[in-house]
C-alpha atoms as a PDB file:
ATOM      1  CA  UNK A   1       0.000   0.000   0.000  1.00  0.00           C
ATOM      2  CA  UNK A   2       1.803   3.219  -1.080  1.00  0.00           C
ATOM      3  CA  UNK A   3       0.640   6.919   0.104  1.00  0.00           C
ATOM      4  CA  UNK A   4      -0.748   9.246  -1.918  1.00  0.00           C
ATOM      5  CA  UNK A   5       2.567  12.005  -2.699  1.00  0.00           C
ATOM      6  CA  UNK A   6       1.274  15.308  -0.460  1.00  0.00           C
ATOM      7  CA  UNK A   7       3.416  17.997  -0.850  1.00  0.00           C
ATOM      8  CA  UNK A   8       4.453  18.887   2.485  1.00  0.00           C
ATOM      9  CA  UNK A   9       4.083  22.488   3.171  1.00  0.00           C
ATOM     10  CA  UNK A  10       7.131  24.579   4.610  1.00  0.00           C
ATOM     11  CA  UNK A  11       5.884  24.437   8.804  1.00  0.00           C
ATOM     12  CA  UNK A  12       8.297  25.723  11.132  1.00  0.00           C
ATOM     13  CA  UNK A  13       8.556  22.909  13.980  1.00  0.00           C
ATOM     14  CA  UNK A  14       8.074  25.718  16.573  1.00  0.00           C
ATOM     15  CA  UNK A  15       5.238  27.924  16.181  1.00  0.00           C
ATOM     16  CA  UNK A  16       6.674  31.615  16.774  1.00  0.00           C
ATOM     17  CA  UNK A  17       4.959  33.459  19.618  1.00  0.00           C
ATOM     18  CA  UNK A  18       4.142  36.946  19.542  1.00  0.00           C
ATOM     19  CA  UNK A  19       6.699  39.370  21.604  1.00  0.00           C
ATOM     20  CA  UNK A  20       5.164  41.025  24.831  1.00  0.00           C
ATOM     21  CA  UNK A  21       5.703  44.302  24.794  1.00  0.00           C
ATOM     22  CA  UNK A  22       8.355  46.042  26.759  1.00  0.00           C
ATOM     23  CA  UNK A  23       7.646  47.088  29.852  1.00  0.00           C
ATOM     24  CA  UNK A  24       7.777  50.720  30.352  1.00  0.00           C
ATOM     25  CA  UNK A  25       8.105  52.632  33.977  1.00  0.00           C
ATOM     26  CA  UNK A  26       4.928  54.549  34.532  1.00  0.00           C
ATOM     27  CA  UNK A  27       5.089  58.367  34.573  1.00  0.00           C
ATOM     28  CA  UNK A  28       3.463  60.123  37.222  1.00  0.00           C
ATOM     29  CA  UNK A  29       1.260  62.422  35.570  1.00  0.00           C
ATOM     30  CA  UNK A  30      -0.828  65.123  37.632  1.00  0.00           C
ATOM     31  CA  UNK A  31      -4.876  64.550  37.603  1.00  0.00           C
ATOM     32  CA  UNK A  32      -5.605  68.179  35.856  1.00  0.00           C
ATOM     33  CA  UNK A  33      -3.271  67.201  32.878  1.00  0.00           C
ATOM     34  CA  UNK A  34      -4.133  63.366  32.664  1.00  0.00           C
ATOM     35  CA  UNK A  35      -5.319  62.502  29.248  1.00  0.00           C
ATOM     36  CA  UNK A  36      -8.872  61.251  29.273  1.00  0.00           C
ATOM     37  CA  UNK A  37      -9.515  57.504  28.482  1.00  0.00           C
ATOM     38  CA  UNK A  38     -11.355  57.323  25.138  1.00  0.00           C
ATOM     39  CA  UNK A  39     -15.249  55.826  25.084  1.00  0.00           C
ATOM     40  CA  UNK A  40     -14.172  52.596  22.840  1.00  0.00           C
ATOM     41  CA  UNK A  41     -11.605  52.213  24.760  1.00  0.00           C
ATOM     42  CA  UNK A  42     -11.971  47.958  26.047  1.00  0.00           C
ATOM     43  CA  UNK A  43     -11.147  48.043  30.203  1.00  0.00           C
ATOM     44  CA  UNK A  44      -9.264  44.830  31.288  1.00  0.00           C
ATOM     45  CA  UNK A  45     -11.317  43.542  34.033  1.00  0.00           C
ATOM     46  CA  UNK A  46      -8.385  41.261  35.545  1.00  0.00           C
ATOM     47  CA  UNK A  47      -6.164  44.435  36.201  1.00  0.00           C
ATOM     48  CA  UNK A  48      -8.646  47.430  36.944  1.00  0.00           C
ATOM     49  CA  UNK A  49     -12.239  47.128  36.777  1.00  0.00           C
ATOM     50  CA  UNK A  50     -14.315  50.210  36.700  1.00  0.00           C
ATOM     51  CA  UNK A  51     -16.072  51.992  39.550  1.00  0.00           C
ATOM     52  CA  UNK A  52     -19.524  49.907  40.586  1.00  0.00           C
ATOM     53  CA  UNK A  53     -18.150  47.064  38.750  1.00  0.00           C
ATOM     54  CA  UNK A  54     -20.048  43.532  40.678  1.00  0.00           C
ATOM     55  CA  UNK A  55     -16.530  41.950  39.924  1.00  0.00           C
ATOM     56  CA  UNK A  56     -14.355  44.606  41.110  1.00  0.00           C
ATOM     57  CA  UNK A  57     -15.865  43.635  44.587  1.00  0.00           C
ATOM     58  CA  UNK A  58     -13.218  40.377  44.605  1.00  0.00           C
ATOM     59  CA  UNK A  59     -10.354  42.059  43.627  1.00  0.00           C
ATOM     60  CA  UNK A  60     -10.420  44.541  45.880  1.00  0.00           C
ATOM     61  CA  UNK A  61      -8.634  44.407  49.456  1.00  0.00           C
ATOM     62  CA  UNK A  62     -11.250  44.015  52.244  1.00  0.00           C
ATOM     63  CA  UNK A  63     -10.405  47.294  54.329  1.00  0.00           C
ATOM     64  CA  UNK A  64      -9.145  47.118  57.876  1.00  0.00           C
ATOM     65  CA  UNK A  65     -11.241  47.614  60.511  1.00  0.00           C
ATOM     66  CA  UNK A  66     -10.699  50.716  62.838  1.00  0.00           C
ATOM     67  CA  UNK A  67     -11.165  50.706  66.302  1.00  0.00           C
ATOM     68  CA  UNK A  68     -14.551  52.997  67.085  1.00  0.00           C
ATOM     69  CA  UNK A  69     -14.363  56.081  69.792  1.00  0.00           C
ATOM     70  CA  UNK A  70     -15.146  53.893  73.127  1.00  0.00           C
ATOM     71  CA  UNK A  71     -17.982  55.211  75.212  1.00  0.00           C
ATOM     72  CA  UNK A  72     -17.769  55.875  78.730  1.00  0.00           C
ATOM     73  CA  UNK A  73     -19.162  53.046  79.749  1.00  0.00           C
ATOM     74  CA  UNK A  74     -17.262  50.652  77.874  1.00  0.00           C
ATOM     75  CA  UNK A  75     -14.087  52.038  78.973  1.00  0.00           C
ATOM     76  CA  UNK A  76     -15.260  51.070  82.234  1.00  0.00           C
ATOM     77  CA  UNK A  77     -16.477  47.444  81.672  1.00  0.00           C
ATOM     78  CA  UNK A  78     -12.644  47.568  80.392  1.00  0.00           C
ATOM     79  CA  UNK A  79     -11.488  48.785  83.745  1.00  0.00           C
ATOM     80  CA  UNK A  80     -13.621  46.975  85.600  1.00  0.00           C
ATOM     81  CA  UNK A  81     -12.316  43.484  83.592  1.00  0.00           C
ATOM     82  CA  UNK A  82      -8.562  44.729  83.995  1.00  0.00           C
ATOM     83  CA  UNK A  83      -8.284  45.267  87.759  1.00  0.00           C
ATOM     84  CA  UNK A  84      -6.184  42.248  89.323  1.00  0.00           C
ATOM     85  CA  UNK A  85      -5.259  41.257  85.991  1.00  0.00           C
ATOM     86  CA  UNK A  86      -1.357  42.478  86.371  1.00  0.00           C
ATOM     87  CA  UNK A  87       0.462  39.560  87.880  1.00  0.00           C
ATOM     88  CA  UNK A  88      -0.868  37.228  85.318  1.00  0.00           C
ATOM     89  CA  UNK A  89      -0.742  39.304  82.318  1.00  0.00           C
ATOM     90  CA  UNK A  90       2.632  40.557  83.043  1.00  0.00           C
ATOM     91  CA  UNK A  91       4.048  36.559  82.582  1.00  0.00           C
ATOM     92  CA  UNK A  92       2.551  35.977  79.463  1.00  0.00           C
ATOM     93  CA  UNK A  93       4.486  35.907  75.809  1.00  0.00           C
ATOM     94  CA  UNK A  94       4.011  39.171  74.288  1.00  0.00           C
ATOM     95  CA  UNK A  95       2.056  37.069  71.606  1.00  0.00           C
ATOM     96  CA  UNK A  96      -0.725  36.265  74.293  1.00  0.00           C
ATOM     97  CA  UNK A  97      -0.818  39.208  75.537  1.00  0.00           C
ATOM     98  CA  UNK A  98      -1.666  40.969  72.485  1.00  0.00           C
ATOM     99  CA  UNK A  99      -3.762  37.972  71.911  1.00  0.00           C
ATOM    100  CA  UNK A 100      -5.295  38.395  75.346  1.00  0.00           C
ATOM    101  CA  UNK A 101      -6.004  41.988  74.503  1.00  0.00           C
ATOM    102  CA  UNK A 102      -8.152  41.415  71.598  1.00  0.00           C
ATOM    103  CA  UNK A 103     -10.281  39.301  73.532  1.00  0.00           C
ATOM    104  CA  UNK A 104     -10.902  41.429  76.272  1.00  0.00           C
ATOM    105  CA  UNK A 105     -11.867  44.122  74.203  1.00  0.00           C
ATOM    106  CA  UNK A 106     -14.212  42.122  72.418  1.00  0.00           C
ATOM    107  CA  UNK A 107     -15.424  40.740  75.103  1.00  0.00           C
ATOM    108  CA  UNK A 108     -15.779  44.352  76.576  1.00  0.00           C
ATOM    109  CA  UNK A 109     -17.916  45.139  73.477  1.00  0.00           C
ATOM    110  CA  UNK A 110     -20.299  42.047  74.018  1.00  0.00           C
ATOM    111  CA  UNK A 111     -20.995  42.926  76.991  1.00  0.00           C
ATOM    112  CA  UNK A 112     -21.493  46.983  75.974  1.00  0.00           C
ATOM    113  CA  UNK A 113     -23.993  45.383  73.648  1.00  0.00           C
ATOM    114  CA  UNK A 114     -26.140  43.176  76.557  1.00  0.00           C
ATOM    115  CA  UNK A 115     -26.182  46.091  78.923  1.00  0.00           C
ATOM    116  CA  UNK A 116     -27.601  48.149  76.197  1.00  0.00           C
ATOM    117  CA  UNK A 117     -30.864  46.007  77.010  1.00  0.00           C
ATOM    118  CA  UNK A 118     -33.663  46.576  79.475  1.00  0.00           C
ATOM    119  CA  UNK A 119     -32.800  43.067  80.888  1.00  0.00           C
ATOM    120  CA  UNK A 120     -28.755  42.599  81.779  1.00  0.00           C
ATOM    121  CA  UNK A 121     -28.358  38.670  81.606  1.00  0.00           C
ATOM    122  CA  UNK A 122     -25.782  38.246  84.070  1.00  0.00           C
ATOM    123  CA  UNK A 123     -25.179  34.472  83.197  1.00  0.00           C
ATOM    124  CA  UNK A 124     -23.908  35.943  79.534  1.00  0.00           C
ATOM    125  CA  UNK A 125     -21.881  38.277  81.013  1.00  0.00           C
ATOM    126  CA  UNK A 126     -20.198  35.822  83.400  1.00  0.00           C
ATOM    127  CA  UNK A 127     -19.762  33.136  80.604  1.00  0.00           C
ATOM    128  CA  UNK A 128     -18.248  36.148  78.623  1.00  0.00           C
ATOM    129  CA  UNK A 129     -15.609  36.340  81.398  1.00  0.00           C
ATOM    130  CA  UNK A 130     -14.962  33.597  82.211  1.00  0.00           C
ATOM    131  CA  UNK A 131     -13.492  32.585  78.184  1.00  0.00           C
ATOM    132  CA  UNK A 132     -11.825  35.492  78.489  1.00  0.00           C
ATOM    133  CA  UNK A 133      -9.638  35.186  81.519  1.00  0.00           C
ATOM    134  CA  UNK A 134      -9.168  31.103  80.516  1.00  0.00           C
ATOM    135  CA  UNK A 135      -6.605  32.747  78.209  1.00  0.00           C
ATOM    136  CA  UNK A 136      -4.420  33.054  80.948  1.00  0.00           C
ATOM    137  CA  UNK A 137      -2.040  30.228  81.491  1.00  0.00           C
ATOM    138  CA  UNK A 138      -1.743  27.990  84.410  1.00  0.00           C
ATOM    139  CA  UNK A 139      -4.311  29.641  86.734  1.00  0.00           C
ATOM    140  CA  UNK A 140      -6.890  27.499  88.804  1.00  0.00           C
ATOM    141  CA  UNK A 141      -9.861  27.683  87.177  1.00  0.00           C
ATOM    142  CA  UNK A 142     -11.881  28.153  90.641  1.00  0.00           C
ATOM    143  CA  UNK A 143     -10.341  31.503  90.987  1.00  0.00           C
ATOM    144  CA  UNK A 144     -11.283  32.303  87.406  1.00  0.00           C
ATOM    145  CA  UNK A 145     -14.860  31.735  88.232  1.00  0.00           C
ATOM    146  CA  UNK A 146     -14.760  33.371  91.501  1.00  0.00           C
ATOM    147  CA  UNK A 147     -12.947  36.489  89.343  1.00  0.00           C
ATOM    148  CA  UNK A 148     -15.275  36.422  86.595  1.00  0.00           C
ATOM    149  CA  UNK A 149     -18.270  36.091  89.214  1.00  0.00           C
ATOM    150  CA  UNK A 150     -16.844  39.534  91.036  1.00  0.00           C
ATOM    151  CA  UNK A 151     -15.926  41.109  88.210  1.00  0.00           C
ATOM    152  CA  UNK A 152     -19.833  40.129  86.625  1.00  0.00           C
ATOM    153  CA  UNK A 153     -20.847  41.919  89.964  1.00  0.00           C
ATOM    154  CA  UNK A 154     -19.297  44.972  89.637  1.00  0.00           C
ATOM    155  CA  UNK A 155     -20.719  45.170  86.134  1.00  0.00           C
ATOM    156  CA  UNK A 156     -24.054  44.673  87.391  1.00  0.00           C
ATOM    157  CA  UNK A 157     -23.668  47.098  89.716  1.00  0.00           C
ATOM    158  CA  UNK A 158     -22.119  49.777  86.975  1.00  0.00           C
ATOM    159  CA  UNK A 159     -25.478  49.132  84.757  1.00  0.00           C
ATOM    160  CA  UNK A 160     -27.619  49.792  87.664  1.00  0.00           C
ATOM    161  CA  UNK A 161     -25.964  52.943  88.633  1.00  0.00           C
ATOM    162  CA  UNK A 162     -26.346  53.962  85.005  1.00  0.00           C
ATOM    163  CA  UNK A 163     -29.950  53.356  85.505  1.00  0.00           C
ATOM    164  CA  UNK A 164     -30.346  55.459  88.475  1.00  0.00           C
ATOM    165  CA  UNK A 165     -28.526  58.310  86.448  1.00  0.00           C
ATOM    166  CA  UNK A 166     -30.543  57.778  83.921  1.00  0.00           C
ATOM    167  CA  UNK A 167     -34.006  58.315  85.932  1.00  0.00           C
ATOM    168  CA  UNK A 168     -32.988  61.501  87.510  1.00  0.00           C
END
């Protein structure tokens, strides 16, 4: 069985790939005297996407959060949580105690948002606490629940003299 003779066609063995172009430093060029894009002009969603853009949403870095102004009375929940605290915060890694930070001032926020309430549920607010100071390492955890029970008092106590304030 022979082949048919096809005339083989000059085909490079490697197929040549256009050249990118070079890349060029970007000139800094004021806002007044920017050249405006033109209307045809095709926008490259995978590099910039345009203003309102549904997709631009997932390129985009989430921003960072920024501590709000503290209110008087949640600088005091954070006082309140804080006294005592010294001894074992002072042996802790700096890690945990930025760590143990964050916590507390979350914590001091939850429990900003349950005295906000007409009822204060102090079981929440000890249970808040009480995971709280379990961040510290190697304390008994008998005196963490006899802190976090005084320290759930004297929060109490705070909302209810806020109260009376209040009614004056």
């Amino acid at each position: 069985m022979t082949t048919p003779n096809i005339p083989e066609k000059n085909l490079p063995l490697e197929k040549e790939l256009p050249k990118a172009p070079e890349t060029q430093t970007e000139k800094i060029i004021p806002r007044e005297s920017a050249p405006s894009k033109p209307e045809n002009e095709k926008i490259d969603t995978k590099t910039s996407t345009p203003e309102g853009s549904r997709f631009g949403s997932s390129l985009r870095r989430k921003p960072t959060t920024v501590p709000q102004a503290q209110d008087e009375i949640t600088v005091k929940i954070e006082k309140i949580m804080e006294e005592g605290m010294g001894d074992a915060f002072s042996r802790m890694s700096p890690v945990a105690k930025q760590e143990f930070k964050i916590k507390g001032e979350e914590t001091a926020r939850k429990i900003r948002s349950l005295m906000k309430g007409t009822k204060v549920k102090a079981k929440k607010i000890f249970n808040l606490i009480l995971q709280w100071l379990k961040l510290l390492p190697g304390v008994n955890r008998f005196f963490l629940e006899q802190e976090a029970k005084i320290k759930t008092d004297r929060i109490i106590h705070l909302k209810k003299t806020q109260e009376g304030l209040i009614k004056l």
